[in-house]
Protein backbone atom coordinates (compact mmCIF):
# COMPACT_ATOMS: atom_id res chain seq x y z
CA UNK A 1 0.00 0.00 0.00
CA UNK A 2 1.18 3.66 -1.29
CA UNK A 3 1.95 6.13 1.56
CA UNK A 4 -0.32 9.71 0.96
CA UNK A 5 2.50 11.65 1.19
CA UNK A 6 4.60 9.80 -1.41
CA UNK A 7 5.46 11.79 -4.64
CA UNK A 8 3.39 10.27 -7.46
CA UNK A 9 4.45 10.77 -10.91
CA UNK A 10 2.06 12.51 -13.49
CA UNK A 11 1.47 12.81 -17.43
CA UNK A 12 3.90 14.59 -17.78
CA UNK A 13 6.49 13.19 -16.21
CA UNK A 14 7.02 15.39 -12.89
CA UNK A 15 6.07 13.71 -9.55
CA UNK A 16 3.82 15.51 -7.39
CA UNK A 17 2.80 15.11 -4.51
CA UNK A 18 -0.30 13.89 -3.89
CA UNK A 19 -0.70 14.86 0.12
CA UNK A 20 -2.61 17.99 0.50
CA UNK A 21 -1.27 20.51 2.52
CA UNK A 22 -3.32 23.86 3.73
CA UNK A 23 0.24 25.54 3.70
CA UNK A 24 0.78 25.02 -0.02
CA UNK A 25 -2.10 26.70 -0.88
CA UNK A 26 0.20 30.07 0.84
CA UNK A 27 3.37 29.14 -1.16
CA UNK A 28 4.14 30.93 -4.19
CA UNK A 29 3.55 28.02 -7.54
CA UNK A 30 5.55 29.17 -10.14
CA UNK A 31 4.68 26.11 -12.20
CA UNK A 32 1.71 26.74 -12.68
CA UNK A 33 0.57 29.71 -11.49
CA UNK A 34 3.89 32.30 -12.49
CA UNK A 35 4.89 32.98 -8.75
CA UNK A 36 1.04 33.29 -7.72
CA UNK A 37 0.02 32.03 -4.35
CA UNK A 38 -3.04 29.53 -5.38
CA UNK A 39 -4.97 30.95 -2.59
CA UNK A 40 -5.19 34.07 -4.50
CA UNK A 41 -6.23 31.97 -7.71
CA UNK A 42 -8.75 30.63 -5.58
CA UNK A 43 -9.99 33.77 -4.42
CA UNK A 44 -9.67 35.25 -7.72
CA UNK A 45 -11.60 32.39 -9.13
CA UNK A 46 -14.75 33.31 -6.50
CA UNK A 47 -14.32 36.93 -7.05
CA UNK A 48 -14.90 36.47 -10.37
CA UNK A 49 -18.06 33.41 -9.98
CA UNK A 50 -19.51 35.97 -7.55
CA UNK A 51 -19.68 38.94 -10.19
CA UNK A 52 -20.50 36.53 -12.89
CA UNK A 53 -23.62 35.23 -10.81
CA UNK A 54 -24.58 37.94 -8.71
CA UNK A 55 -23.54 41.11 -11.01
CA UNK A 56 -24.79 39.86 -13.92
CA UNK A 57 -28.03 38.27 -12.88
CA UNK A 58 -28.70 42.39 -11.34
CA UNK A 59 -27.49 43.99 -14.04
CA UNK A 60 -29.23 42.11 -17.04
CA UNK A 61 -32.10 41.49 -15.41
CA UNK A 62 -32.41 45.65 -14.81
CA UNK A 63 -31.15 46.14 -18.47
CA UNK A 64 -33.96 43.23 -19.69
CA UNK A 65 -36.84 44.35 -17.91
CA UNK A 66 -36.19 48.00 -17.81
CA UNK A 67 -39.23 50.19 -19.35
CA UNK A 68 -39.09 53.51 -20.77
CA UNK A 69 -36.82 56.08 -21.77
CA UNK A 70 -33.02 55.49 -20.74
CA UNK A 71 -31.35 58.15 -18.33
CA UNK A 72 -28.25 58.30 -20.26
CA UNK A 73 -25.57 57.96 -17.25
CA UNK A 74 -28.07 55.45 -15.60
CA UNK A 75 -27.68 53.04 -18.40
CA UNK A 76 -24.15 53.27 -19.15
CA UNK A 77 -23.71 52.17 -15.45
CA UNK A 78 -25.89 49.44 -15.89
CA UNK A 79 -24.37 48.33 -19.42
CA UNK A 80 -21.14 48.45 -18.27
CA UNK A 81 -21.49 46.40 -14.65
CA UNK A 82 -23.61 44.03 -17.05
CA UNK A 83 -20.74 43.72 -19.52
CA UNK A 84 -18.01 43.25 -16.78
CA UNK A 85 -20.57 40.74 -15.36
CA UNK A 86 -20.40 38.76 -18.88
CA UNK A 87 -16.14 38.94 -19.35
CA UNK A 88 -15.71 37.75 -15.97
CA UNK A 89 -16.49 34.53 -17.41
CA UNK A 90 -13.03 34.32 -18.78
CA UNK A 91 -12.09 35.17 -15.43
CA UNK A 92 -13.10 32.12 -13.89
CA UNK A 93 -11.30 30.29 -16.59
CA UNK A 94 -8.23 32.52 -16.82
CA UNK A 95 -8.06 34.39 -13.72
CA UNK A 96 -4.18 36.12 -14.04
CA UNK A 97 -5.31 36.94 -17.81
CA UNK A 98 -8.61 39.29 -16.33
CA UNK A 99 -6.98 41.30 -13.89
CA UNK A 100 -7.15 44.50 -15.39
CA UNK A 101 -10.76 44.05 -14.28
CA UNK A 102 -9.84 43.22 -10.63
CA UNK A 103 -8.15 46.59 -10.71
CA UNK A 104 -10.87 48.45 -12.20
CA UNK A 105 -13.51 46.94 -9.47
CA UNK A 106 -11.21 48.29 -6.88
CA UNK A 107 -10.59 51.60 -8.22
CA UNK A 108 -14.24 52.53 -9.01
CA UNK A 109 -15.34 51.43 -5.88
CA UNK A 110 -12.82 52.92 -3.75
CA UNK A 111 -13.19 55.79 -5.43
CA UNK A 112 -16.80 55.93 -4.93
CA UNK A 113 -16.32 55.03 -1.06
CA UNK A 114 -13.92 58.01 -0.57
CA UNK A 115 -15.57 60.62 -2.71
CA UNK A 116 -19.64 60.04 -2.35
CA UNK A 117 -20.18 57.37 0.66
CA UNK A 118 -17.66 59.02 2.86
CA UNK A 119 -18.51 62.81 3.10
CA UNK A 120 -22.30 61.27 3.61
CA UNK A 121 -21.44 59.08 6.51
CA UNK A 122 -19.32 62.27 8.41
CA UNK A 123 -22.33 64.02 7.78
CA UNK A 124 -24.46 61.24 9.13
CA UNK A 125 -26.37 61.14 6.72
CA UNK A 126 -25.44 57.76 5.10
CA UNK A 127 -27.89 55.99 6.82
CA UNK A 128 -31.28 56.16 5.30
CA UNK A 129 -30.12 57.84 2.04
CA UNK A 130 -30.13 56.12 -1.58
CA UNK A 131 -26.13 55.27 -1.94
CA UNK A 132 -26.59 53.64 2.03
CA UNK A 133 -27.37 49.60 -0.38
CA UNK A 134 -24.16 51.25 -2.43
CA UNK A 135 -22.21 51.77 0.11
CA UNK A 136 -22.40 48.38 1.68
CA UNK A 137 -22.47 46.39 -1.57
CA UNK A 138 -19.06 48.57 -2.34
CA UNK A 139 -17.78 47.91 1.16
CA UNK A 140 -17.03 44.30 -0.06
CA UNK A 141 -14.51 45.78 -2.10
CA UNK A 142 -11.85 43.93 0.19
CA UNK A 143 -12.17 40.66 -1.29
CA UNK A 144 -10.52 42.02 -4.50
CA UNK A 145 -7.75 43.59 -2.64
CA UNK A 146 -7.52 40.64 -0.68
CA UNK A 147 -7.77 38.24 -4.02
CA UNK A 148 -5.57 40.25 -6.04
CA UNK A 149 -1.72 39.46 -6.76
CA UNK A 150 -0.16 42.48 -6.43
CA UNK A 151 3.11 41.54 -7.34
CA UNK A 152 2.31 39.64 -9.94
CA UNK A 153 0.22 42.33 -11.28
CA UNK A 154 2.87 45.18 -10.95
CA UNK A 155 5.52 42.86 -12.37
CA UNK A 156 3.40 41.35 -15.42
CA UNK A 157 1.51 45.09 -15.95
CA UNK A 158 3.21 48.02 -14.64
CA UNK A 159 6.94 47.06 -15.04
CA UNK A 160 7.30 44.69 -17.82
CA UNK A 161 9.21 46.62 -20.37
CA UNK A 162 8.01 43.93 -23.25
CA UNK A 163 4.66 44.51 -22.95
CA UNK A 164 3.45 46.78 -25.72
């Protein structure tokens, strides 16, 4: 009988091993992942699930069902959270490859934290108003800051001097 903690070889020739440890999901897998923790994949991988779920069932059922005449800003909020709901697809598939979007969920949401939901809520008048559902839907922001690689992403995006 085979020990668990054996290496056992696979298709392609490297042995692995097959014993699951809740540390190696910390360690940086440059295998497979480029230097990316596979928590982070994980996480990335959720992040992405959630927005394609969640996001997109909001956002196209609003855009579906909506009646009457388009506010332009309105919809182009709608259209675009619907259309990052839709790519995020590939993100589940090809998380490292999508995070441009990562970054751009943080960004607009941070933004939005510090520059509407924050004045409101020294003001106290978060609490009660219309952006109070925003604000705590954009409070979750922290999983993407959490899920994202940031040195992968400043090495592969910001300082790679082949990209073009």
């Amino acid at each position: 009988m085979q020990s668990t903690s054996s290496p056992t070889p696979s298709d392609d020739g490297i042995q692995h091993s097959s014993r699951f440890s809740l540390l190696n999901i910390f360690k940086r897998d440059y295998e497979r992942y480029d230097g990316v923790p596979p928590i982070n994949i994980y996480l990335l991988k959720l992040l992405f699930t959630l927005m394609f779920f969640f996001l997109g069932y909001d956002s196209w059922s609003h855009i579906i069902h909506h009646t009457g005449p388009w506010d332009p800003a309105n919809s182009a909020a709608w259209f675009m959270w619907g259309s990052c709901a839709f790519i995020s697809f590939i993100g589940i598939l090809r998380p490292l490859k999508m995070l441009p979007i990562v970054l751009f969920e943080i960004t607009y949401k941070t933004a939005w934290l510090i520059v509407v939901a924050y004045p409101l809520y020294q003001r106290n008048e978060l609490i009660g108003s219309p952006a109070e559902g925003m604000a705590d839907n954009f409070m979750l922001v922290i999983l993407p800051i959490v899920a994202m690689p940031w040195r992968y992403f400043l090495r592969t995006y910001i300082m790679d001097k082949h990209a073009a």
